[in-house]
PDB file of N, CA and C in Angstrom:
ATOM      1  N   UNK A   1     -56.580-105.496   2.631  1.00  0.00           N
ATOM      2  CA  UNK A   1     -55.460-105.728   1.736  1.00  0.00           C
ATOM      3  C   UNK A   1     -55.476-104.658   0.647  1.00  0.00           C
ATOM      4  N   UNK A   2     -53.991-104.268   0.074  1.00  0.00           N
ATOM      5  CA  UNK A   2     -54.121-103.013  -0.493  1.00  0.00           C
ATOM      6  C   UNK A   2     -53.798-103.359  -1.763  1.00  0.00           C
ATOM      7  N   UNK A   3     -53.890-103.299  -3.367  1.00  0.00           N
ATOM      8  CA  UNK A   3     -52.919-103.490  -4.034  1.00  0.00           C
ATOM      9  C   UNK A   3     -51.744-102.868  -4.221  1.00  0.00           C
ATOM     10  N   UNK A   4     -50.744-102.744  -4.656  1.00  0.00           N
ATOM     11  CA  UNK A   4     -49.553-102.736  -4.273  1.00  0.00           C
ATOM     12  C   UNK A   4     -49.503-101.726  -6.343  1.00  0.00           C
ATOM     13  N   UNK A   5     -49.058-100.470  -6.149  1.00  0.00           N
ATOM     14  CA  UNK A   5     -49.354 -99.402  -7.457  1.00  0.00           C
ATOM     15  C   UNK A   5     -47.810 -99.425  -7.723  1.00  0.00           C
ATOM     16  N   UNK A   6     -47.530 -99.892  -9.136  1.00  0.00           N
ATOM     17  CA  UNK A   6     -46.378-100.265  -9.714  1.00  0.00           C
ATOM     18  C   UNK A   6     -46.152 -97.932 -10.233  1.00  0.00           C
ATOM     19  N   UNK A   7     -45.200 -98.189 -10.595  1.00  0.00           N
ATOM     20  CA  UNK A   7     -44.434 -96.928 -10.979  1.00  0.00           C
ATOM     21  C   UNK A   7     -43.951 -97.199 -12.534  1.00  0.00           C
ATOM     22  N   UNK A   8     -45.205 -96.282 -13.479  1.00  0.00           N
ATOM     23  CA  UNK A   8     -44.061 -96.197 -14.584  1.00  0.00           C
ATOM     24  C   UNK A   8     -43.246 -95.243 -15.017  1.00  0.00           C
ATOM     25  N   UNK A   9     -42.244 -95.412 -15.538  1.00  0.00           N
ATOM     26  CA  UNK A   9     -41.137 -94.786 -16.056  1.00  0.00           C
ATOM     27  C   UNK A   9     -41.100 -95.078 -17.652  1.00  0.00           C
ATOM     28  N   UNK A  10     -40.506 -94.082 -18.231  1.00  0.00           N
ATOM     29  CA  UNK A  10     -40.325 -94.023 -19.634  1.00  0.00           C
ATOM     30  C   UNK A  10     -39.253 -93.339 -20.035  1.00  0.00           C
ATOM     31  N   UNK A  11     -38.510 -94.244 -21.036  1.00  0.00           N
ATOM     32  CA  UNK A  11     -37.521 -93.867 -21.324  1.00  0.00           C
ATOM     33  C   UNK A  11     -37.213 -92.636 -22.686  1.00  0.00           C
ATOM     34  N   UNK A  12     -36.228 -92.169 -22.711  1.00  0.00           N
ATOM     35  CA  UNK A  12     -36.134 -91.397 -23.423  1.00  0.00           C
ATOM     36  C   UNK A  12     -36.763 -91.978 -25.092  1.00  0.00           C
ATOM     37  N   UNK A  13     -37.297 -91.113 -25.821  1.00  0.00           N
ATOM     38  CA  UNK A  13     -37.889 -91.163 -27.293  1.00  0.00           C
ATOM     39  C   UNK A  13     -38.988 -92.337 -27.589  1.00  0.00           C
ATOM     40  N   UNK A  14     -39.263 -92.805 -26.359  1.00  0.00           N
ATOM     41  CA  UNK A  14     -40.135 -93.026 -26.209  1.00  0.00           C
ATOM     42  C   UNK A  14     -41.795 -93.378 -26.766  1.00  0.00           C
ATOM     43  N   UNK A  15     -41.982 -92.516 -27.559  1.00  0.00           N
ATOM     44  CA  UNK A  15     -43.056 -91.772 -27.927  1.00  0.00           C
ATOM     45  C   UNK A  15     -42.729 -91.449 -29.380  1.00  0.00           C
ATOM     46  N   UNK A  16     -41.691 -92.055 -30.144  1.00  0.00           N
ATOM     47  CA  UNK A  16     -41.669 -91.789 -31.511  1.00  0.00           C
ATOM     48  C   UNK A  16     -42.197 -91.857 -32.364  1.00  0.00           C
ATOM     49  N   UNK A  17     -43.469 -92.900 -31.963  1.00  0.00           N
ATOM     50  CA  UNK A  17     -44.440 -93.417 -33.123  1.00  0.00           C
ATOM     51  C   UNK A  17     -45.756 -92.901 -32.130  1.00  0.00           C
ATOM     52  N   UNK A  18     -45.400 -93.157 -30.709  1.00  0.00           N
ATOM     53  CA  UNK A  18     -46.715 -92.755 -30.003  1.00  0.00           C
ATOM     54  C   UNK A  18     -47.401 -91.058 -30.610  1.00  0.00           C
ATOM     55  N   UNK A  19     -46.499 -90.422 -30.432  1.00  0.00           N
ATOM     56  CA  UNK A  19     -46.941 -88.536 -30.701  1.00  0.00           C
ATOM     57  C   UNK A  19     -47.202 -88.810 -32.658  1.00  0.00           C
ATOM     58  N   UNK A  20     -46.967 -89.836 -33.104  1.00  0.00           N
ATOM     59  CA  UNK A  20     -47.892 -89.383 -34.708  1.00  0.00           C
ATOM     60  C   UNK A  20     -49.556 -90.279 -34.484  1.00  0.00           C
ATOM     61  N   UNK A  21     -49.470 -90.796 -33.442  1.00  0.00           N
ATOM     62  CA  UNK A  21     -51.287 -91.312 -33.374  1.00  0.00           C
ATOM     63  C   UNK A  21     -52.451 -90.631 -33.199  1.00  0.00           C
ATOM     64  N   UNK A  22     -53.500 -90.459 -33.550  1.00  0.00           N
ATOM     65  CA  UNK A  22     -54.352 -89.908 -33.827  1.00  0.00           C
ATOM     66  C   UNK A  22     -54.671 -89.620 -32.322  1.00  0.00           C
ATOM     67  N   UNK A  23     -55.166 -88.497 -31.520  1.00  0.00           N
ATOM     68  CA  UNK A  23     -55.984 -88.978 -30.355  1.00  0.00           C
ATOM     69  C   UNK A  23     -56.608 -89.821 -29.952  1.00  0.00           C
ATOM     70  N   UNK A  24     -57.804 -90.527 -30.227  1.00  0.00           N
ATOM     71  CA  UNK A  24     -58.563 -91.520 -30.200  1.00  0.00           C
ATOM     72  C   UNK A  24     -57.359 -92.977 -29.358  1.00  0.00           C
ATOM     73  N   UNK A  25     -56.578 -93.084 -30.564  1.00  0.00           N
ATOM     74  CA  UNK A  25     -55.803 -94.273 -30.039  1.00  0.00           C
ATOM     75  C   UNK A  25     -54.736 -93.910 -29.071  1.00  0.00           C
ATOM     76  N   UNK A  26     -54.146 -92.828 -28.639  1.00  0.00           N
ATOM     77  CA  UNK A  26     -53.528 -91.771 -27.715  1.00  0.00           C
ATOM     78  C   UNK A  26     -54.001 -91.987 -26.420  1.00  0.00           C
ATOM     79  N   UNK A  27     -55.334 -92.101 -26.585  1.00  0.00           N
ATOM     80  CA  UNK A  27     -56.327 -91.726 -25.264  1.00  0.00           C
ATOM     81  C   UNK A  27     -56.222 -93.529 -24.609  1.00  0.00           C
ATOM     82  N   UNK A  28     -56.427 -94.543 -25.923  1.00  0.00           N
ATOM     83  CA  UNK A  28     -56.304 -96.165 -25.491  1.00  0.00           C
ATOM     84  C   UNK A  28     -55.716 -96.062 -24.936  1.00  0.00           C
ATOM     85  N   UNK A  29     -54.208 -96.219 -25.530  1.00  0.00           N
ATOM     86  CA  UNK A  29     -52.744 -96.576 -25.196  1.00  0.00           C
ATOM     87  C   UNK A  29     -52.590 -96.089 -23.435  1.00  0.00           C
ATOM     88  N   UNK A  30     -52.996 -94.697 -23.353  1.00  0.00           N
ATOM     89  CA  UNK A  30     -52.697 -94.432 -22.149  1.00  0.00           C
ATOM     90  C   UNK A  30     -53.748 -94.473 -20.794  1.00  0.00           C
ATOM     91  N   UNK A  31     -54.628 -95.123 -21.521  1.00  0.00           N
ATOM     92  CA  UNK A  31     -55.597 -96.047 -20.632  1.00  0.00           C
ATOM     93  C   UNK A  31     -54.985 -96.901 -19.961  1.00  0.00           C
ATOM     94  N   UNK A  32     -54.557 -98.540 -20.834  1.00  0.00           N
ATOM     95  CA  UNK A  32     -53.773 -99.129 -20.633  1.00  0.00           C
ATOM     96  C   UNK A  32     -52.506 -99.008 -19.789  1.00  0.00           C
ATOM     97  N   UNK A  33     -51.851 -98.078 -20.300  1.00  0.00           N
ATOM     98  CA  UNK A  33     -50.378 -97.590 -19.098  1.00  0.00           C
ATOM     99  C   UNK A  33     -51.421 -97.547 -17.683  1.00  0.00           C
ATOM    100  N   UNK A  34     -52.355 -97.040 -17.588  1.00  0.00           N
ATOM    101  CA  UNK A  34     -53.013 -96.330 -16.447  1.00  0.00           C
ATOM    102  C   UNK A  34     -53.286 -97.888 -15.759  1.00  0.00           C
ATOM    103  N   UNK A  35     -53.703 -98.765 -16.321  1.00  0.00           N
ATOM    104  CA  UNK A  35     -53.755-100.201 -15.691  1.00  0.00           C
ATOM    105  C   UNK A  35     -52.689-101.079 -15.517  1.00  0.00           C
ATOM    106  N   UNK A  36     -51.464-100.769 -15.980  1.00  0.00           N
ATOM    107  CA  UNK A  36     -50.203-101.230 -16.113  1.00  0.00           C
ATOM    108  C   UNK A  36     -50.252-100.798 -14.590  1.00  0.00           C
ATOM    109  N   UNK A  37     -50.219 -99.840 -13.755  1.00  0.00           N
ATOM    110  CA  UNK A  37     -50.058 -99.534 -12.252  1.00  0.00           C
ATOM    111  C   UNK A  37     -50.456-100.732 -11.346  1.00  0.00           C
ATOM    112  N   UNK A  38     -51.216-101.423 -11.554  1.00  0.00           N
ATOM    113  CA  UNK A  38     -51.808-102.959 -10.881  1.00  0.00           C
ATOM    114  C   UNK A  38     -51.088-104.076 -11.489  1.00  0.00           C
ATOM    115  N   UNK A  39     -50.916-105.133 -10.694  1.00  0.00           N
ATOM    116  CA  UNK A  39     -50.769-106.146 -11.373  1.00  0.00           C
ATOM    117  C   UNK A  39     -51.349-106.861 -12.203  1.00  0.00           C
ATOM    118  N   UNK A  40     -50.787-106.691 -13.494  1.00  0.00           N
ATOM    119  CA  UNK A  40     -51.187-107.485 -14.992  1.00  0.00           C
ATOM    120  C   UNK A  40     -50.288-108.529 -14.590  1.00  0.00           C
ATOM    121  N   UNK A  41     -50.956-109.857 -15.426  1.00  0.00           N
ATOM    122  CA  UNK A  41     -50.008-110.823 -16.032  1.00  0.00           C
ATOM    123  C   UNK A  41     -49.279-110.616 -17.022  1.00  0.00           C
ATOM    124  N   UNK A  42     -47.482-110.315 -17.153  1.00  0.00           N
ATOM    125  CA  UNK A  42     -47.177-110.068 -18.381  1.00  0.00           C
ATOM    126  C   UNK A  42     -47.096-111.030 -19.245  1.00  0.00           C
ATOM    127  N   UNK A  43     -46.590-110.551 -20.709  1.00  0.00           N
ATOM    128  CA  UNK A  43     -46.469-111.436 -21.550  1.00  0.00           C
ATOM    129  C   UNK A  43     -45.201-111.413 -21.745  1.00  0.00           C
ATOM    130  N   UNK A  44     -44.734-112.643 -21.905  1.00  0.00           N
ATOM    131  CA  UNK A  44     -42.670-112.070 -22.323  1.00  0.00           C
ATOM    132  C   UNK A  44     -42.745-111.974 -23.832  1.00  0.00           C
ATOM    133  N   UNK A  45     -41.631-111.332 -24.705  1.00  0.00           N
ATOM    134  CA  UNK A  45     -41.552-111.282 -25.730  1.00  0.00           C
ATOM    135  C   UNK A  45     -40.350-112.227 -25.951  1.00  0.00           C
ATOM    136  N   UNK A  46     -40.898-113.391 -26.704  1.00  0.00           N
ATOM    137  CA  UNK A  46     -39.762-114.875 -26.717  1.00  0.00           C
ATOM    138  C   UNK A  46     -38.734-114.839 -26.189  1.00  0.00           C
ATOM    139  N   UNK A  47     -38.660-115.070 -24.724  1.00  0.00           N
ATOM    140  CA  UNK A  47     -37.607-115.412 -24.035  1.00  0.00           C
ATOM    141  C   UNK A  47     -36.822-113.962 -23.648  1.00  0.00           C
ATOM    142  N   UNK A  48     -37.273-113.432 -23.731  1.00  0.00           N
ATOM    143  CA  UNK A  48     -36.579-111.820 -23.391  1.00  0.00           C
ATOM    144  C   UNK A  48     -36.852-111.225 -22.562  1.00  0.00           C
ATOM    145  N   UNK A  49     -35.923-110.657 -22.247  1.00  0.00           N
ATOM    146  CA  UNK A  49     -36.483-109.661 -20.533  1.00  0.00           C
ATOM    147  C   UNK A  49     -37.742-108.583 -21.290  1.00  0.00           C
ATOM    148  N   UNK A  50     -37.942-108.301 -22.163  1.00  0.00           N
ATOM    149  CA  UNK A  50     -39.270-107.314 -22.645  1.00  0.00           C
ATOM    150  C   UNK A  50     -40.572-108.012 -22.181  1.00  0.00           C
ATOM    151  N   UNK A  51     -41.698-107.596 -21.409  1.00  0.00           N
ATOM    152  CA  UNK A  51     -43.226-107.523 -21.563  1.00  0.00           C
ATOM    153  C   UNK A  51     -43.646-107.009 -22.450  1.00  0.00           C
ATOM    154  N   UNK A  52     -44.596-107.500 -22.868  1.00  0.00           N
ATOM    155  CA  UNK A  52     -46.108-106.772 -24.234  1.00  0.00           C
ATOM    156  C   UNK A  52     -47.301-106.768 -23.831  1.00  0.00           C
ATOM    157  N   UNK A  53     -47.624-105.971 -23.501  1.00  0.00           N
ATOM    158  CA  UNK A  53     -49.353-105.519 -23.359  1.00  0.00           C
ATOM    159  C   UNK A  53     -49.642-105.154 -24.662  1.00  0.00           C
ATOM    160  N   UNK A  54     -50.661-105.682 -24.574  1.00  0.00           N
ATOM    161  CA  UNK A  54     -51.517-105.672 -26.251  1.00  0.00           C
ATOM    162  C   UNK A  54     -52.745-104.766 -26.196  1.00  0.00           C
ATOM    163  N   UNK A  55     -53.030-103.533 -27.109  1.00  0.00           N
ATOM    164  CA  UNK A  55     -53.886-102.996 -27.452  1.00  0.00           C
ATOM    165  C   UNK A  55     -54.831-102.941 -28.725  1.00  0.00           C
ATOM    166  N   UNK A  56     -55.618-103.571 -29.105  1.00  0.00           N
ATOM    167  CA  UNK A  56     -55.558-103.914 -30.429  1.00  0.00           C
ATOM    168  C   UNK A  56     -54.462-104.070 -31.216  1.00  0.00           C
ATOM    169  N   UNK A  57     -54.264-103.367 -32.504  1.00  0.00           N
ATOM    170  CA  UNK A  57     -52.784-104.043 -32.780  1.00  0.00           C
ATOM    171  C   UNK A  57     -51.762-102.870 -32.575  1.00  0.00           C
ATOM    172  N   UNK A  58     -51.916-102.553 -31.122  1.00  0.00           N
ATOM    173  CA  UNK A  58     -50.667-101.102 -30.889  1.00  0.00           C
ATOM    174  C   UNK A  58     -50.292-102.836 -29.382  1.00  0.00           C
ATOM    175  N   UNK A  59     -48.693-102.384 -29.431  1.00  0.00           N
ATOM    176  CA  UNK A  59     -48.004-103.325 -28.636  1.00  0.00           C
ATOM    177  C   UNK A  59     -47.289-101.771 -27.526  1.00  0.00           C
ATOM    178  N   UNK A  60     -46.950-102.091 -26.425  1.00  0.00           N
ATOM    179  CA  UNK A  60     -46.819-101.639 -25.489  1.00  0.00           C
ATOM    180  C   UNK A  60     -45.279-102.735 -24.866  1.00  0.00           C
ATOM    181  N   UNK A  61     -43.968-102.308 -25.068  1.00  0.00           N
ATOM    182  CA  UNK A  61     -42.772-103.066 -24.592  1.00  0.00           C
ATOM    183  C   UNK A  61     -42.521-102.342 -23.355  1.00  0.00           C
ATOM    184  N   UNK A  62     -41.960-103.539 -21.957  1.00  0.00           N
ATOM    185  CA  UNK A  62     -41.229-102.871 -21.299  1.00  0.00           C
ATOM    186  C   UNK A  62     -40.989-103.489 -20.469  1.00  0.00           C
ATOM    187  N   UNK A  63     -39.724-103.561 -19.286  1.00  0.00           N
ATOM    188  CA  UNK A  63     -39.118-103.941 -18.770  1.00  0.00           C
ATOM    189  C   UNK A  63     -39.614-104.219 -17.247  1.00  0.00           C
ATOM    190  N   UNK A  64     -39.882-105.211 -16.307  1.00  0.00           N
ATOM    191  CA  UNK A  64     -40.089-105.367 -15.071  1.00  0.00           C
ATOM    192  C   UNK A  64     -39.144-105.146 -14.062  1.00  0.00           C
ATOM    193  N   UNK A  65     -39.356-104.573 -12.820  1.00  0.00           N
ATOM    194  CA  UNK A  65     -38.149-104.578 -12.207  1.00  0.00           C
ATOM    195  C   UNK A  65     -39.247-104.809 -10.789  1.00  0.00           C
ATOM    196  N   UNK A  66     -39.135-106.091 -10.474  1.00  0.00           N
ATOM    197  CA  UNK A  66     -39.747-106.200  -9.080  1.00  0.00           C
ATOM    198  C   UNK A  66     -39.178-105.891  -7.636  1.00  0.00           C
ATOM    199  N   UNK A  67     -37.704-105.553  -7.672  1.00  0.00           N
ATOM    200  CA  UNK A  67     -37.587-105.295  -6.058  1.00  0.00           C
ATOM    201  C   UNK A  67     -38.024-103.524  -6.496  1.00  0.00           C
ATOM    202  N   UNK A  68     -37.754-102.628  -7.600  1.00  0.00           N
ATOM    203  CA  UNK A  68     -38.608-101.542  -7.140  1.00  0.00           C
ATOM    204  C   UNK A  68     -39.893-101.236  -7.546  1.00  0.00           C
ATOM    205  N   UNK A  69     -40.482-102.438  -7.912  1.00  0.00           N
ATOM    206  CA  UNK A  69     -42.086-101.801  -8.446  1.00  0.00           C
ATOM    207  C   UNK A  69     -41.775-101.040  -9.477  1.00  0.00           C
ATOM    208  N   UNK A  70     -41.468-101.105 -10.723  1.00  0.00           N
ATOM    209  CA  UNK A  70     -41.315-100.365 -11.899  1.00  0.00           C
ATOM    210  C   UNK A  70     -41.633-101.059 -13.067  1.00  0.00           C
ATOM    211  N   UNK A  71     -42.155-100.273 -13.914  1.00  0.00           N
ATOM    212  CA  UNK A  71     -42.397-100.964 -14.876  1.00  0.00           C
ATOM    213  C   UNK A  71     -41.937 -99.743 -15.963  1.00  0.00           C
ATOM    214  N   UNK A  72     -40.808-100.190 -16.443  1.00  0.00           N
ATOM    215  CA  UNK A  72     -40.105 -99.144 -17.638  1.00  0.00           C
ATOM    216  C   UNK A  72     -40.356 -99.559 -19.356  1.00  0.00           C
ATOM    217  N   UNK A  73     -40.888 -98.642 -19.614  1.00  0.00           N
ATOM    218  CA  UNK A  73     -41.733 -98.946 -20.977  1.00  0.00           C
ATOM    219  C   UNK A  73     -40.531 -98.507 -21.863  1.00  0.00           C
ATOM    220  N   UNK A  74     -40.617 -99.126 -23.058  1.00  0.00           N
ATOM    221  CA  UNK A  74     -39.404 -99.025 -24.077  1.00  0.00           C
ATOM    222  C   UNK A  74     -39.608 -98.764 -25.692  1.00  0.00           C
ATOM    223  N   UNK A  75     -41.234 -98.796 -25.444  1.00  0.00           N
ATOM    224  CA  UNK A  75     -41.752 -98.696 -27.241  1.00  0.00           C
ATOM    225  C   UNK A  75     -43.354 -98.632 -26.781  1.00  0.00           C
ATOM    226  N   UNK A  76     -43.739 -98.200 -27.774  1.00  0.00           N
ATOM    227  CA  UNK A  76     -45.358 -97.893 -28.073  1.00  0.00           C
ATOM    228  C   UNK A  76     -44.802 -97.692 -29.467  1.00  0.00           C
ATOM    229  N   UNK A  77     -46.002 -98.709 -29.909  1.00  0.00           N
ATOM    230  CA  UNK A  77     -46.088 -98.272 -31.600  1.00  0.00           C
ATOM    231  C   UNK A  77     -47.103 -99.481 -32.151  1.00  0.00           C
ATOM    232  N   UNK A  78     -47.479 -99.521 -33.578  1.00  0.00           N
ATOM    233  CA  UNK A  78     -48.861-100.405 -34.259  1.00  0.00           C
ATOM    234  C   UNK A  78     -47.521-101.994 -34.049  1.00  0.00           C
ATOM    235  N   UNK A  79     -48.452-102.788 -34.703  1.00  0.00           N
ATOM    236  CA  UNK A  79     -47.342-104.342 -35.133  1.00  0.00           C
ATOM    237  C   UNK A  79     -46.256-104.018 -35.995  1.00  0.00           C
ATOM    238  N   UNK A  80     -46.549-103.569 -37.212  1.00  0.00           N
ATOM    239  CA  UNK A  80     -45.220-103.169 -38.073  1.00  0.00           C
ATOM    240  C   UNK A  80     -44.625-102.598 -37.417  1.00  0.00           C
ATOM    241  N   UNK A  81     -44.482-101.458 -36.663  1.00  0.00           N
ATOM    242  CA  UNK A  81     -43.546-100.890 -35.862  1.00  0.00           C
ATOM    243  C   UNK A  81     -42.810-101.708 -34.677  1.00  0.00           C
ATOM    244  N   UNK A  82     -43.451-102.461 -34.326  1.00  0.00           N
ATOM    245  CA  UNK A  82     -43.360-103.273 -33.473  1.00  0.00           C
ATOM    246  C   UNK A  82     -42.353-104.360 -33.372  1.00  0.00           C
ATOM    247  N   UNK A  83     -42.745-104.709 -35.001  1.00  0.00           N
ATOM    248  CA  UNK A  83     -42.627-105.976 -35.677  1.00  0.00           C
ATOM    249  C   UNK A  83     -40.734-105.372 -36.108  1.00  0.00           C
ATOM    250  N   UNK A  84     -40.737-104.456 -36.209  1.00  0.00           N
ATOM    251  CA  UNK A  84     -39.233-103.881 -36.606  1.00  0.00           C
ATOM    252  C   UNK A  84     -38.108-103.092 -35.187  1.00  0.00           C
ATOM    253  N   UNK A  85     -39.078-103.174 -34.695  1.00  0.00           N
ATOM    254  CA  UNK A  85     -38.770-102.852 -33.103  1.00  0.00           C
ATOM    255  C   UNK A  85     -37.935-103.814 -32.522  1.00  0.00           C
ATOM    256  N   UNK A  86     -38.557-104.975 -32.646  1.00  0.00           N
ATOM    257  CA  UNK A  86     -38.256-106.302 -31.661  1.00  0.00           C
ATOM    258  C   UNK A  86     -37.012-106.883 -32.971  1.00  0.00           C
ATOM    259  N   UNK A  87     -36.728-106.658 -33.961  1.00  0.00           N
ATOM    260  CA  UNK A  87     -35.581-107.341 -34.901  1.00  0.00           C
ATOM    261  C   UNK A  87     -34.592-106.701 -34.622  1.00  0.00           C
ATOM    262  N   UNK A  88     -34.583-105.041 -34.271  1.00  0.00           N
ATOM    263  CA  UNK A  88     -33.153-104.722 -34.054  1.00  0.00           C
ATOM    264  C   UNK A  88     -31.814-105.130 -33.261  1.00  0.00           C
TER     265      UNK A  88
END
């Protein structure tokens, strides 16, 4: 039995808060994406089509799409960013 390697995609700007992080937490974050390829259990963000993978307090948003195996990411950024992310 094989696992079955999801596809991520990222959307444009993406990375607005990601490209001011220090390396160190650069290197996490995209650890994480790197395990996002397997099946995680997501988390929904209250009732919303958004997932959150949690990295310490850097949040990871993004969208499931199961008939193509995708997983389209929509934000990287700390909680405050996050936290103003998810109100708009």
């Amino acid at each position: 039995m094989t696992d079955i390697k999801w596809k991520i995609i990222f959307i444009e700007n993406w990375d607005n808060n990601f490209k001011n992080f220090d390396k160190i937490i650069r290197n996490y974050i995209l650890k994480k994406i790197d395990q996002m390829e397997n099946d995680l259990k997501p988390r929904r963000l209250h009732n919303s089509r958004y997932c959150i993978e949690e990295i310490g307090q850097y949040r990871i948003a993004y969208i499931i799409d199961e008939i193509n195996k995708t997983k389209t990411i929509y934000f990287i950024g700390n909680h405050k960013q996050y936290e103003r992310w998810y109100k708009q």
